[in-house]
N, C-alpha and C. Protein backbone atom coordinates (compact mmCIF):
# COMPACT_ATOMS: atom_id res chain seq x y z
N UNK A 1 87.15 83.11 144.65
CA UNK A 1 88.21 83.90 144.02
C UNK A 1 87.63 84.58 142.79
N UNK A 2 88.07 85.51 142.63
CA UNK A 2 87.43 86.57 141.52
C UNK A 2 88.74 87.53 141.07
N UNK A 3 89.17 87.22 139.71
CA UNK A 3 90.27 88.26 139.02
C UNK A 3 89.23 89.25 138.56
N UNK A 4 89.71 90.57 138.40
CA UNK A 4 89.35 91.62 137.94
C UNK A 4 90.99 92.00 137.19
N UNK A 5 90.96 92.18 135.73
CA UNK A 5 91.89 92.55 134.91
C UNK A 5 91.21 93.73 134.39
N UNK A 6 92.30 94.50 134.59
CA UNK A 6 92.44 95.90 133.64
C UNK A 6 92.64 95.94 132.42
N UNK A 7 92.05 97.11 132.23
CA UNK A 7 92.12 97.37 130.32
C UNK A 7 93.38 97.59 130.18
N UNK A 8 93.99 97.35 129.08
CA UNK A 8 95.26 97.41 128.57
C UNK A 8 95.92 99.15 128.81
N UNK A 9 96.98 99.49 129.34
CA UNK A 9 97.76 100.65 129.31
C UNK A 9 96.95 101.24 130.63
N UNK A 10 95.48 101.55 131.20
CA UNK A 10 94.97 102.06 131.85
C UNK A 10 94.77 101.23 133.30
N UNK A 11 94.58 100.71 133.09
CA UNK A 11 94.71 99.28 134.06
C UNK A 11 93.48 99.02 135.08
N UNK A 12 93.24 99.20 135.99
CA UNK A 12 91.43 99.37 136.82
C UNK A 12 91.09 101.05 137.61
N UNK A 13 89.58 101.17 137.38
CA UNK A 13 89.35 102.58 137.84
C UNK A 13 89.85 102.24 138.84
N UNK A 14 89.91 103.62 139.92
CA UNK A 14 89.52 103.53 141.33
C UNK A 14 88.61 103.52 141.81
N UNK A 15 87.50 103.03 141.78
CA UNK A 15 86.36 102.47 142.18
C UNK A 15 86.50 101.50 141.77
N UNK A 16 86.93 100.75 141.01
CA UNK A 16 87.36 99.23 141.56
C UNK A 16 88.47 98.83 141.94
N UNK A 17 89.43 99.82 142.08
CA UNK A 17 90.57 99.35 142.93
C UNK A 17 89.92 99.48 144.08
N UNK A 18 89.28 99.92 144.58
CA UNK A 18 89.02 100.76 145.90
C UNK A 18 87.94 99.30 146.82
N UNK A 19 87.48 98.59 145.71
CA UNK A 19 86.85 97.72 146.18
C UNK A 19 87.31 96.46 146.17
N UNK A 20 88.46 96.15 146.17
CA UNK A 20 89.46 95.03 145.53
C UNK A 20 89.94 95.26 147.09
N UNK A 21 90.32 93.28 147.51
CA UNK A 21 90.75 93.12 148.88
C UNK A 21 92.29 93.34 148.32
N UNK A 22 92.93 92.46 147.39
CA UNK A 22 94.39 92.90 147.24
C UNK A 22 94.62 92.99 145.31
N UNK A 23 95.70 94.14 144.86
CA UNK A 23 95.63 94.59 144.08
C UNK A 23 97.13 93.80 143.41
N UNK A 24 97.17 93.06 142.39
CA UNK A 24 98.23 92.51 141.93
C UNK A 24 98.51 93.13 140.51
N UNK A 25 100.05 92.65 140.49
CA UNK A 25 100.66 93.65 139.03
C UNK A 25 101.53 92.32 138.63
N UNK A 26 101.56 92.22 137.46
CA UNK A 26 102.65 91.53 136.59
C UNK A 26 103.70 92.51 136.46
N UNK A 27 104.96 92.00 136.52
CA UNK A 27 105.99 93.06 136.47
C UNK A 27 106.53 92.99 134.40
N UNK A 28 107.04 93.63 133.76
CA UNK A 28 107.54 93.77 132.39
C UNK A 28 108.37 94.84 132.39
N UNK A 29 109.03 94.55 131.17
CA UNK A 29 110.26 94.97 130.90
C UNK A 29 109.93 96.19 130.41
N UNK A 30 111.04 97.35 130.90
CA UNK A 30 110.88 98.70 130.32
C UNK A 30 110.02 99.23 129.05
N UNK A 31 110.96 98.43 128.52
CA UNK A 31 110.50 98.67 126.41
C UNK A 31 108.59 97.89 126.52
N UNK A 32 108.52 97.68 127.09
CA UNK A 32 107.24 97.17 127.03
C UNK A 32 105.79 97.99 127.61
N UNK A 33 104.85 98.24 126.71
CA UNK A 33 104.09 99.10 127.26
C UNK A 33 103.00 98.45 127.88
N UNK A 34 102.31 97.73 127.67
CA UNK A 34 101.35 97.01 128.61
C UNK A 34 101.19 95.52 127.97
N UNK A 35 100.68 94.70 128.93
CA UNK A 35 100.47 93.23 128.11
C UNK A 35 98.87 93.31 127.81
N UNK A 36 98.40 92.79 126.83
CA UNK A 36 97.23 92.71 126.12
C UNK A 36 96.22 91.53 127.01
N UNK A 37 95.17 92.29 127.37
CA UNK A 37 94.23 91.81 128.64
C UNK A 37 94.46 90.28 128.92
N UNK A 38 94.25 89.52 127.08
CA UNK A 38 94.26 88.26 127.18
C UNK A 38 95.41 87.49 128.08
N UNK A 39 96.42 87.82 127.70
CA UNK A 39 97.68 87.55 127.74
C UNK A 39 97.91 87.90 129.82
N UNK A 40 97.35 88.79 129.97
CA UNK A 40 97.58 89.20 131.83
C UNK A 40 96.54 88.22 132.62
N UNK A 41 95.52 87.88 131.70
CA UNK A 41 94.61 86.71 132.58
C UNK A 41 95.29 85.36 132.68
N UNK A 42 95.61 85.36 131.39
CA UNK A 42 96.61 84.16 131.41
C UNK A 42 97.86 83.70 132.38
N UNK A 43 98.68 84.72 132.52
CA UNK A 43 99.41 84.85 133.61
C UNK A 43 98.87 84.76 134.67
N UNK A 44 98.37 85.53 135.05
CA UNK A 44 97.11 85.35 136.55
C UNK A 44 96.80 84.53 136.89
N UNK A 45 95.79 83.46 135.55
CA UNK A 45 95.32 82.11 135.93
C UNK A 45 96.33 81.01 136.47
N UNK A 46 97.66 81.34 135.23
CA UNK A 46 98.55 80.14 135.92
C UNK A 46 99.09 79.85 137.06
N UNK A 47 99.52 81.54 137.78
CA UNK A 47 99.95 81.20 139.09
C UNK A 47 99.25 80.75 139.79
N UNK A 48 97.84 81.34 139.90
CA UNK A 48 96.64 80.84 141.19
C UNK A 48 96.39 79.21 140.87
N UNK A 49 96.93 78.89 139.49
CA UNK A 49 96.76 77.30 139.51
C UNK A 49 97.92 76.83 140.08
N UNK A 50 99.15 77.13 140.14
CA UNK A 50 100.37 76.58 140.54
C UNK A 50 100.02 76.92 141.73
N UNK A 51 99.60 77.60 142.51
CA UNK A 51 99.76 77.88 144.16
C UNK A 51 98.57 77.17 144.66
N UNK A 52 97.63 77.17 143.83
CA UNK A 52 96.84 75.69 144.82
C UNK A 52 97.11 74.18 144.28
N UNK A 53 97.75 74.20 143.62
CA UNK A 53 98.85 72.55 143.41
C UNK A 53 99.72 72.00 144.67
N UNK A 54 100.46 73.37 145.26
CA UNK A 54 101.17 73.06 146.33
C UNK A 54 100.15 72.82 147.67
């Protein structure tokens, strides 16, 4: 398993989307302009830890 996180507001070229088997998004609230890299790995990490728990 390998995350690839996007830069904040811009998110991944297409050349590395393009090489990515599946492309995931955190969803946020309107008023919100992007979450800060740290903060989207974090999210990321936890689910892929909760889904191999089950």
């Amino acid at each position: 398993l390998l995350l690839v996180i996007g830069s904040e507001g811009k998110g991944l070229s297409r050349l590395v989307q393009e090489n990515c088997d599946a492309i995931l998004s955190i969803p946020i609230a309107k008023e919100t302009e992007s979450l800060n890299a740290g903060i989207a790995a974090s999210v990321a990490l936890y689910e892929v830890a909760k889904a191999r728990l089950k």
